[in-house]
Structure formats: structure tokens, C-alpha cells
Protein backbone atom coordinates (compact mmCIF):
# COMPACT_ATOMS: atom_id res chain seq x y z
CA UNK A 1 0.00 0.00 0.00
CA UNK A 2 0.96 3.74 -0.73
CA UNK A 3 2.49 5.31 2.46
CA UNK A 4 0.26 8.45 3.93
CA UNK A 5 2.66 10.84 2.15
CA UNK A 6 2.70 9.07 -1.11
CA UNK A 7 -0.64 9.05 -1.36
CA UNK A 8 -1.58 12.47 -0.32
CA UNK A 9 0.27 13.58 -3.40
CA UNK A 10 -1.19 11.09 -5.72
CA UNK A 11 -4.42 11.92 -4.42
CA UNK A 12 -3.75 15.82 -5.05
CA UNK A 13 -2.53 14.76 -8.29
CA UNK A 14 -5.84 13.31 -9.44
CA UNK A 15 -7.90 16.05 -8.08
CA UNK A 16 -6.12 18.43 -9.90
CA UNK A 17 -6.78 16.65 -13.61
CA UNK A 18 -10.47 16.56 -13.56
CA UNK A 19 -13.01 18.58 -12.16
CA UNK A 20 -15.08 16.03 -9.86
CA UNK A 21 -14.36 13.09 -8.58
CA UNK A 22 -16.79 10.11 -6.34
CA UNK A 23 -15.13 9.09 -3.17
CA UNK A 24 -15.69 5.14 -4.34
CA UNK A 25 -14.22 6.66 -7.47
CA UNK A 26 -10.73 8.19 -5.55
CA UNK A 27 -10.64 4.79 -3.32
CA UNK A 28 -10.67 2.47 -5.96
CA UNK A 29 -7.69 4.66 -8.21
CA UNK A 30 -5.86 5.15 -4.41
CA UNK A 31 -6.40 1.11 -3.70
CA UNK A 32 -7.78 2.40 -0.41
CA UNK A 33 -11.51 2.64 1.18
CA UNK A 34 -13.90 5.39 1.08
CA UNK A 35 -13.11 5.86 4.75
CA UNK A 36 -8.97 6.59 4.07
CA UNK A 37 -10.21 9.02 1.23
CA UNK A 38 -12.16 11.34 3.75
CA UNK A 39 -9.20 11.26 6.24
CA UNK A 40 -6.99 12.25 3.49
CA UNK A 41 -9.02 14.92 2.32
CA UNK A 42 -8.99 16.46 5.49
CA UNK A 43 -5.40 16.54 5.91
CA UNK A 44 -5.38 18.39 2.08
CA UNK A 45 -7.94 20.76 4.04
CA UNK A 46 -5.30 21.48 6.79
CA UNK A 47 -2.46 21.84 4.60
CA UNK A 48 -4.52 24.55 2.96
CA UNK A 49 -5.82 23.11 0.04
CA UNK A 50 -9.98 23.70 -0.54
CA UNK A 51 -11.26 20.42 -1.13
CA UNK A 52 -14.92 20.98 -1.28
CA UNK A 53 -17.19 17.93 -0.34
CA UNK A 54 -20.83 17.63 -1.54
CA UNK A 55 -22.98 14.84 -0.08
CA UNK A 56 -25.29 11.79 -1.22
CA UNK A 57 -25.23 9.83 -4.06
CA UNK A 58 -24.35 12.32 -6.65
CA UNK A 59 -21.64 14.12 -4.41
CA UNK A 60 -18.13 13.56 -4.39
CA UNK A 61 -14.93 15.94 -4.13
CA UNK A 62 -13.59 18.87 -5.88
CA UNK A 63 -11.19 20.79 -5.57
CA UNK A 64 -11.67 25.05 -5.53
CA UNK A 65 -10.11 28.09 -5.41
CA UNK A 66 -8.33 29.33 -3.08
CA UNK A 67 -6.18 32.92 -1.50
CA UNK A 68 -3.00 30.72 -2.89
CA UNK A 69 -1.96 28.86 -5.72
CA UNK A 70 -1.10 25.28 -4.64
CA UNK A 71 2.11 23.35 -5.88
CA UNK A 72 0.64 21.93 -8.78
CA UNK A 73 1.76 18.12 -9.46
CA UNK A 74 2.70 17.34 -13.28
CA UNK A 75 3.93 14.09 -15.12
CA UNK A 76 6.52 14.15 -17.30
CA UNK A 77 4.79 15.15 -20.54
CA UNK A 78 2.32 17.66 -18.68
CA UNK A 79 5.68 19.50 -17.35
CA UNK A 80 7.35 19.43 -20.75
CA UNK A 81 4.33 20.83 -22.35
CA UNK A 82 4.31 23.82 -20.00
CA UNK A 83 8.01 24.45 -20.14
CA UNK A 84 7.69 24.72 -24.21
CA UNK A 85 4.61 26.61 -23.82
CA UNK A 86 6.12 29.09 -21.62
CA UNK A 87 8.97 29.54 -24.11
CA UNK A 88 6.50 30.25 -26.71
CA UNK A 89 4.48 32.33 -24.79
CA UNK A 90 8.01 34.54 -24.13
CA UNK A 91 7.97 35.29 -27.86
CA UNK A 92 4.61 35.37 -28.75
CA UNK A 93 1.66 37.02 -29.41
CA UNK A 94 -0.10 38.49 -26.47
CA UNK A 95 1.56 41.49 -25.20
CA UNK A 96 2.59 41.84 -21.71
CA UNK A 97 3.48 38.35 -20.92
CA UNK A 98 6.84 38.04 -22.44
CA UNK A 99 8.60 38.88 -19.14
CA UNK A 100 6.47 36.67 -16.84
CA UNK A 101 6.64 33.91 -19.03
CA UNK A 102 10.63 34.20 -18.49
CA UNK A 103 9.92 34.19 -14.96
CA UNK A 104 7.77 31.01 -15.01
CA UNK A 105 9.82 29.15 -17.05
CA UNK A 106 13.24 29.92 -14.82
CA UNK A 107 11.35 28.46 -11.52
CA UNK A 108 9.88 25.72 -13.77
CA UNK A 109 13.23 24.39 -14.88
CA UNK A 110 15.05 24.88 -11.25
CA UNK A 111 12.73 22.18 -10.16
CA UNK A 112 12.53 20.25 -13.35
CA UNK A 113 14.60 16.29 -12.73
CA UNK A 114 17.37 16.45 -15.37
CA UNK A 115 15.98 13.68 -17.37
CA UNK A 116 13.05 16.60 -18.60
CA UNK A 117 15.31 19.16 -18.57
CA UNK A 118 17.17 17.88 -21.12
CA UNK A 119 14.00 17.06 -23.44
CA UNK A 120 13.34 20.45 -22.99
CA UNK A 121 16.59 21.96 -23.76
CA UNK A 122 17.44 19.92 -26.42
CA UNK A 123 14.26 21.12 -28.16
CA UNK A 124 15.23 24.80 -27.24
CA UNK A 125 18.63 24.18 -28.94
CA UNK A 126 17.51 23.02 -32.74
CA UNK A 127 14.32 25.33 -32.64
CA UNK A 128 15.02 29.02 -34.23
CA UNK A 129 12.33 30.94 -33.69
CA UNK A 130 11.09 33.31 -37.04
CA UNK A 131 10.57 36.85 -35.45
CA UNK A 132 6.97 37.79 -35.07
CA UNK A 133 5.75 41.22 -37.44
CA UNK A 134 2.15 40.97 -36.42
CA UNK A 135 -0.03 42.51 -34.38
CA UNK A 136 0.26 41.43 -30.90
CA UNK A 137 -3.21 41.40 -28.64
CA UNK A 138 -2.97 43.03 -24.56
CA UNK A 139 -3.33 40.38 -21.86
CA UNK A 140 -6.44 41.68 -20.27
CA UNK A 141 -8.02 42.40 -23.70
CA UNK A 142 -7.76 38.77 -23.98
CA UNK A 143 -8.94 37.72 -20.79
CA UNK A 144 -11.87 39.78 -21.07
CA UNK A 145 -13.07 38.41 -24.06
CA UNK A 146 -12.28 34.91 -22.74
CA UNK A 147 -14.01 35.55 -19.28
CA UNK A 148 -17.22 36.79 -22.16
CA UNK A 149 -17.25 33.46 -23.53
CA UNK A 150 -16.77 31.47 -20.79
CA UNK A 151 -19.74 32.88 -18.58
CA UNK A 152 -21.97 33.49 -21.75
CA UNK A 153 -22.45 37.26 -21.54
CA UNK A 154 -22.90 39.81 -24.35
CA UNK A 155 -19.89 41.52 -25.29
CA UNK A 156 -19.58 44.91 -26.52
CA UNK A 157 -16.37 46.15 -27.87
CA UNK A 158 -15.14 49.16 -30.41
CA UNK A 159 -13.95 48.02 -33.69
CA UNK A 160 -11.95 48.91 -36.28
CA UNK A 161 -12.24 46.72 -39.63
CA UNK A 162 -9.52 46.22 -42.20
CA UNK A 163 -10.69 48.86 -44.31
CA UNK A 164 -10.46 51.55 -41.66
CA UNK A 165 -14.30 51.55 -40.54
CA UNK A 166 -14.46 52.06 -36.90
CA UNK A 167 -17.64 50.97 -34.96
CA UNK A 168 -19.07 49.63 -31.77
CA UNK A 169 -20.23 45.85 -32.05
CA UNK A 170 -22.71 44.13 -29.66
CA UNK A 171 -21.56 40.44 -29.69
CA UNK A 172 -22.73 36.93 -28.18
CA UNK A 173 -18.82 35.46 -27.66
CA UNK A 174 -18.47 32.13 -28.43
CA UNK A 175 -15.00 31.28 -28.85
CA UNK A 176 -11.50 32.47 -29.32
CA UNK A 177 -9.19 31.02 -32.80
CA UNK A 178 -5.51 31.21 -32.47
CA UNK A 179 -3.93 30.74 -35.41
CA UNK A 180 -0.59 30.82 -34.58
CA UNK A 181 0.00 34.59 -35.94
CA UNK A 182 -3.63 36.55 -34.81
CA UNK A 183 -6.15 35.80 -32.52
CA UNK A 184 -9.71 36.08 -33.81
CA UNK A 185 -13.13 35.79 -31.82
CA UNK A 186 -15.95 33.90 -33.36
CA UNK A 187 -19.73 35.85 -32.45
CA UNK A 188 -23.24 36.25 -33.07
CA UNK A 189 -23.28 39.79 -34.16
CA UNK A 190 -26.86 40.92 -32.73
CA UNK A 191 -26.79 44.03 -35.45
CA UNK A 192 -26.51 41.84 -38.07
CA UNK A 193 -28.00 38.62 -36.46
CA UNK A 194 -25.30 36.61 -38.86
CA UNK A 195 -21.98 35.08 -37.42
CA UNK A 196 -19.20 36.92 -37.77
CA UNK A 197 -14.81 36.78 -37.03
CA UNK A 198 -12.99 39.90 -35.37
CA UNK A 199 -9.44 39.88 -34.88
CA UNK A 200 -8.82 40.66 -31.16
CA UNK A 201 -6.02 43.13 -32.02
CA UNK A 202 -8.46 45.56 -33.36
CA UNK A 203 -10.86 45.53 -30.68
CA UNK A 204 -11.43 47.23 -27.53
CA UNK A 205 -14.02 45.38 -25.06
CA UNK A 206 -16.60 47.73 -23.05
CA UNK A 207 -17.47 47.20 -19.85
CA UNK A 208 -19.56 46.08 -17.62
CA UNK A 209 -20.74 42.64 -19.94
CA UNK A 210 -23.81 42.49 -21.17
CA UNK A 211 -26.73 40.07 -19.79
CA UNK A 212 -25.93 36.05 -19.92
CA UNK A 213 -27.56 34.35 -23.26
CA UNK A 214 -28.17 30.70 -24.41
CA UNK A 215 -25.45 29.76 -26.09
CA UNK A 216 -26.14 29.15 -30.31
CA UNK A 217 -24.76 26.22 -31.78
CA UNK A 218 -21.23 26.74 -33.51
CA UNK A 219 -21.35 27.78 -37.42
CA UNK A 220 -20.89 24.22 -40.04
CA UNK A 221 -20.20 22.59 -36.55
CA UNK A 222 -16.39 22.83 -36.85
CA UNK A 223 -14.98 26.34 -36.06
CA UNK A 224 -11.88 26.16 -37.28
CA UNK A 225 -12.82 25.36 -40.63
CA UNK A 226 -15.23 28.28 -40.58
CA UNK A 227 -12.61 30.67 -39.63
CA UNK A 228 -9.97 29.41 -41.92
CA UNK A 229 -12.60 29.53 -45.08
CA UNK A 230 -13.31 32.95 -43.53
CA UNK A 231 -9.96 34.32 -44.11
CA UNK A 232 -9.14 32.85 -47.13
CA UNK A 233 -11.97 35.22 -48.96
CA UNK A 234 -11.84 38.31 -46.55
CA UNK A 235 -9.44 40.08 -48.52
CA UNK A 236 -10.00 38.88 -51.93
CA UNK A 237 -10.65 41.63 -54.53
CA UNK A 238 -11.92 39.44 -57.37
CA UNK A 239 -13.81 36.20 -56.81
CA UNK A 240 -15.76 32.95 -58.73
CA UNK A 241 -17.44 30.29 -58.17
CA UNK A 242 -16.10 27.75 -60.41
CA UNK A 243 -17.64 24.46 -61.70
CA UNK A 244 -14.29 22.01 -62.08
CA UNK A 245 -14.87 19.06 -63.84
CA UNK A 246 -12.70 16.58 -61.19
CA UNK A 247 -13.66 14.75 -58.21
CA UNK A 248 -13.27 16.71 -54.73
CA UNK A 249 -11.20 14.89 -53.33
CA UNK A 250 -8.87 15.29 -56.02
CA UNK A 251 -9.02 18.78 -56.52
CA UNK A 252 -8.92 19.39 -52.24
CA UNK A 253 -5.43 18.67 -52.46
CA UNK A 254 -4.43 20.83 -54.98
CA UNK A 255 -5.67 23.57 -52.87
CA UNK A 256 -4.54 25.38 -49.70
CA UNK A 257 -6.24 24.71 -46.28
CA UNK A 258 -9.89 26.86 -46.14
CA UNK A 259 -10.60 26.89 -49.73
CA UNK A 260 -14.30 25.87 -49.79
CA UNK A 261 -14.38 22.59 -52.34
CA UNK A 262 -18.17 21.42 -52.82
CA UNK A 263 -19.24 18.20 -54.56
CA UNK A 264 -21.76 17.66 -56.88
CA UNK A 265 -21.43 14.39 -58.02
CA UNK A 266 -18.43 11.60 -58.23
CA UNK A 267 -16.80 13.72 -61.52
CA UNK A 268 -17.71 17.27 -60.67
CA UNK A 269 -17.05 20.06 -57.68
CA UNK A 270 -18.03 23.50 -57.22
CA UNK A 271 -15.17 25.81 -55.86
CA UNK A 272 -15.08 29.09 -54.78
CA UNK A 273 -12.21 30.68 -55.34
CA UNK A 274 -10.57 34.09 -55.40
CA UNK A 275 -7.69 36.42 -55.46
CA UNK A 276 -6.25 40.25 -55.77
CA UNK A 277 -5.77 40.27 -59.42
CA UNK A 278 -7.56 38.14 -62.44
CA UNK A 279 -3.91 37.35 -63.88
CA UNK A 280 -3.59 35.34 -60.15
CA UNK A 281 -7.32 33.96 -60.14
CA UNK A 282 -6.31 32.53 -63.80
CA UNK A 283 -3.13 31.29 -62.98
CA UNK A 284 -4.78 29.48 -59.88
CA UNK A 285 -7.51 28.02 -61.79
CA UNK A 286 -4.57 26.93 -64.57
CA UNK A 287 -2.96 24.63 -61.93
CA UNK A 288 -5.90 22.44 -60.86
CA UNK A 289 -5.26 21.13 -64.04
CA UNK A 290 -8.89 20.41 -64.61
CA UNK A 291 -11.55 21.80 -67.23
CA UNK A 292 -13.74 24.12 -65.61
CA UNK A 293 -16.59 26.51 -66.12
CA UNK A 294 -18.35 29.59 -64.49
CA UNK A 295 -20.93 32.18 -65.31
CA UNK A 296 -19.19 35.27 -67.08
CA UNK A 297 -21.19 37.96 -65.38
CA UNK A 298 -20.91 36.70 -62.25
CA UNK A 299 -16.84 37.38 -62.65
CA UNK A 300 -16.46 39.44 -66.03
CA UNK A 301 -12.53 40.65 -64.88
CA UNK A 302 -11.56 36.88 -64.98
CA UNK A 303 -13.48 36.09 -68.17
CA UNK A 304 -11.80 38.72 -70.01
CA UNK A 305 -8.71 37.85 -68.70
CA UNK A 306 -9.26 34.13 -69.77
CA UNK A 307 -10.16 35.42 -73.11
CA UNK A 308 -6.68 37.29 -73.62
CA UNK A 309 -4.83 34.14 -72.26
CA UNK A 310 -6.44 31.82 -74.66
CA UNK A 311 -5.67 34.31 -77.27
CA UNK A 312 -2.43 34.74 -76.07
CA UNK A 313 -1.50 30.57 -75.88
CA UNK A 314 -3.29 30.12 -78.89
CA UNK A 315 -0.67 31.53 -80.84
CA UNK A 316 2.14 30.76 -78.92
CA UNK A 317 2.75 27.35 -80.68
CA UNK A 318 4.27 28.00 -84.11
CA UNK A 319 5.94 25.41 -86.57
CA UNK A 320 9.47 26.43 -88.03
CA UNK A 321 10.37 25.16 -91.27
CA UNK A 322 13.38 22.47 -90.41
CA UNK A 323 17.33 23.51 -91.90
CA UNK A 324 18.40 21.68 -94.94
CA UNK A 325 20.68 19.49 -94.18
CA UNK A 326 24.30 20.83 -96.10
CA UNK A 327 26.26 17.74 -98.45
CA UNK A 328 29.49 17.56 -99.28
């Protein structure tokens, strides 16, 4: 059996992964009775952590908040995780957390066995980091909208769109997209009762929160698909919906992630596609390497364009008249 001490960690440990736990649950993980499980929760209790207790048959133990952080217990791959976390949070994309993140990851490695610090190193030494030029989003601009999503309360905030427009927005959060570069926030927009995506870094939240809603279910059910087909056609200039005669599949991989590929039957897909220039829109549509067709006055720039090109090709080929061949 597990000595007192032993245990009491291991029994901290499991608290600390999931959110409630049954004391039958605890005993039979802890290979001790219900009975040990209560004594051992109210040693936790003395040593100051807030185990919270909630009787019958649907109770069990949780563990809350409380006026200090408690050592938190992590395996192997949960400390490695926050140690290369913390590095990329020192040269990343919210503002304000560079320095802390430093701090965290110094006490973090004192304490780390050297078996993990050396993971960890060794991944710091053959990782170069590509300096960040974007637009880096405040801590508590964050955590506001966060805190809005998380307790399901209207959110209003200033914003300023990429063309310049500045407004005030009246929002239902529902969650924040990191993309690696930008944060975005994905929200019913009550002024325009559609879903919409805000970058973070261009808006301001206004407090206090609005009242709590009913949450709406996600838009196409997978929001990171909706927010990657989102900014794939924000900032097009030109744009067609093309009929490609190729399977889906096939013509899905010939395409960056978020362009929006729709089948219509086993030999044809619909795509809609787009660009800043017709002479790019053509040159895209050129490399699925498919025949394809779309309505001309639905996208006359790239129809004219297509015109000139097949002019254009139409002539390049041109037979010469082979060299006589000289005798002696």
C-alpha cells in the first residue's frame, strides 16, 4: 500500500486533472476505502488546500479556489508541455506576458529532474524561432473576451475593420481562434444577427458585460474550418465560383487549407475561389489542371482575362520550317 505521504500527493494529483471526482471513485484509483479518502481529504484541508465535499449519491470531491496557488503536481509530458509553452508564450503574441513567461519558465526548470530538462533543452537548442511582425493582442483584452465566452455574456467592444471603418459591435462570444499569428473571436453579431470573425487586435471590449444568453450552436459545426474559409476570402478583390470538372477529393489537395471545395457528383465540384488580381485567379484556376466553367457575369474581370490568355497561348505554338541538311 501507498504510504500516507505518497498518497496524499497522488491523491492531489488526481484532483487536480479533472473537475469532480466520487469518493468510491478516488478509493478504488488510491487502492484504499472510502473511509482513508475522507481522512486524506482532510489533511489536504489542513495543509490549505480547498477540497470541497458535496454529499449523497451524486456528491463527491472537488477541488476550488483558493487565497494561494497550490504546488501543482505534473507528469513528465504535462511539465514538458508547459516548459515549451512558456517559451512560446516569451515570444509570442499576447503582449505583456513576455517577461512573466521568463519568470515562469526559470522556476519551472530549477525544479525540473534532469531527465526533462534535457527534453526540454534539447528542443530549445535546434528550434530558431522566425521573429513575429504581427499585431500582438494586450493580456487583459484577452482575458476579457475569454471571461465573455466562458460565462456566456454579451460583449460589446469598439472596432476597427480592415478597411479603416471604426464601430461599436454588440456580440454573443463564443469562442476564441488562435492561429498561430492573430487571434480572432468567433460571435453572433446581434446588429446583423449573422456570425461573424474579429481579430482581437483591433478591438477594444466595453465594460460592464452584457446580460448572460443561451449559447447558439457553432457555425458548419467545426470552427476552425469556418474561420480558416473565412480568411481565405476576406481580402479577396476578385472572386468565382467555379464548376471544375474533377472529383473533390482530387481537386482538395491541390488547394490550400480553407478553400471551400463542394461536390456535386463523383466527376464534378463547385469551388469558390478568389484572389487580388484576375492574372492570379487565372493562374490558380490553370494549376488544378482540370476543365472548368463559371458564369461570365458573375466574374467578367476573370473572363476577359481568360479570353486574352487563350488568345495569347493560342498563338504561342508555331511550326518552323526544319534547316536543310548541307552535303558535301
Amino acid at each position: 500500500m501507498i504510504d500516507t505521504s505518497a498518497r496524499l500527493l497522488r491523491l492531489l494529483s488526481l484532483l487536480q486533472t479533472q473537475r469532480d471526482w466520487t469518493g468510491p471513485h478516488l478509493a478504488d484509483r488510491l487502492g484504499v476505502t472510502t473511509r482513508t479518502i475522507r481522512n486524506d481529504v482532510e489533511r489536504l484541508r489542513s495543509l490549505g488546500y480547498p477540497v470541497h465535499a458535496t454529499p449523497g449519491a451524486a456528491g463527491g470531491y472537488r477541488l476550488g479556489a483558493g487565497a494561494n496557488l497550490p504546488p501543482l503536481l505534473l507528469d513528465d509530458d504535462e511539465a514538458v508541455a508547459v516548459a515549451v509553452g512558456l517559451r512560446t508564450a516569451a515570444g509570442g503574441t499576447v503582449a505583456g506576458i513576455e517577461e512573466t513567461s521568463v519568470r515562469a519558465l526559470a522556476k519551472l526548470e530549477q525544479v525540473l529532474p534532469t531527465r526533462l530538462r534535457h527534453r526540454v533543452n534539447t528542443l530549445a537548442a535546434v528550434t530558431v524561432p522566425m521573429p513575429g511582425s504581427g499585431p500582438t493582442v494586450a493580456v487583459d483584452v484577452l482575458s476579457a473576451v475569454a471571461a465573455a465566452c466562458r460565462d456566456h455574456q454579451r460583449l460589446r467592444f469598439d472596432y476597427r475593420s480592415h478597411d479603416g471603418t471604426a464601430g461599436i459591435r454588440v456580440t454573443e462570444p463564443h469562442r476564441l481562434v488562435h492561429t498561430g499569428r492573430r487571434w480572432y473571436l468567433v460571435a453572433w453579431d446581434l446588429d446583423r444577427s449573422d456570425w461573424r470573425t474579429f481579430r482581437v487586435d483591433r478591438l477594444t471590449p466595453r465594460t460592464p458585460t452584457g446580460p448572460r444568453f443561451a449559447p447558439r450552436n457553432p457555425p458548419g459545426g467545426d470552427l476552425t474550418g469556418y474561420v480558416a474559409r473565412g480568411l481565405s476570402t476576406a481580402t479577396w478583390r476578385y472572386h468565382a465560383r467555379v464548376t471544375v470538372h474533377a472529383p473533390a477529393e482530387q481537386i482538395t489537395a491541390r488547394l490550400p487549407p480553407g478553400i471551400q471545395v463542394e461536390p456535386v457528383d463523383e466527376h464534378t465540384c463547385v469551388v469558390a475561389v478568389g484572389s487580388d488580381t484576375p492574372h492570379l485567379l487565372a493562374t490558380y484556376l490553370g494549376m488544378l489542371d482540370a476543365d472548368f466553367h463559371f458564369d461570365a457575369q458573375d466574374a467578367p474581370e476573370l473572363a476577359e482575362h481568360l479570353r486574352k490568355l487563350a488568345e495569347r497561348y493560342q498563338h504561342a505554338p508555331q511550326e518552323t520550317t526544319p534547316a536543310r541538311q548541307k552535303t558535301t
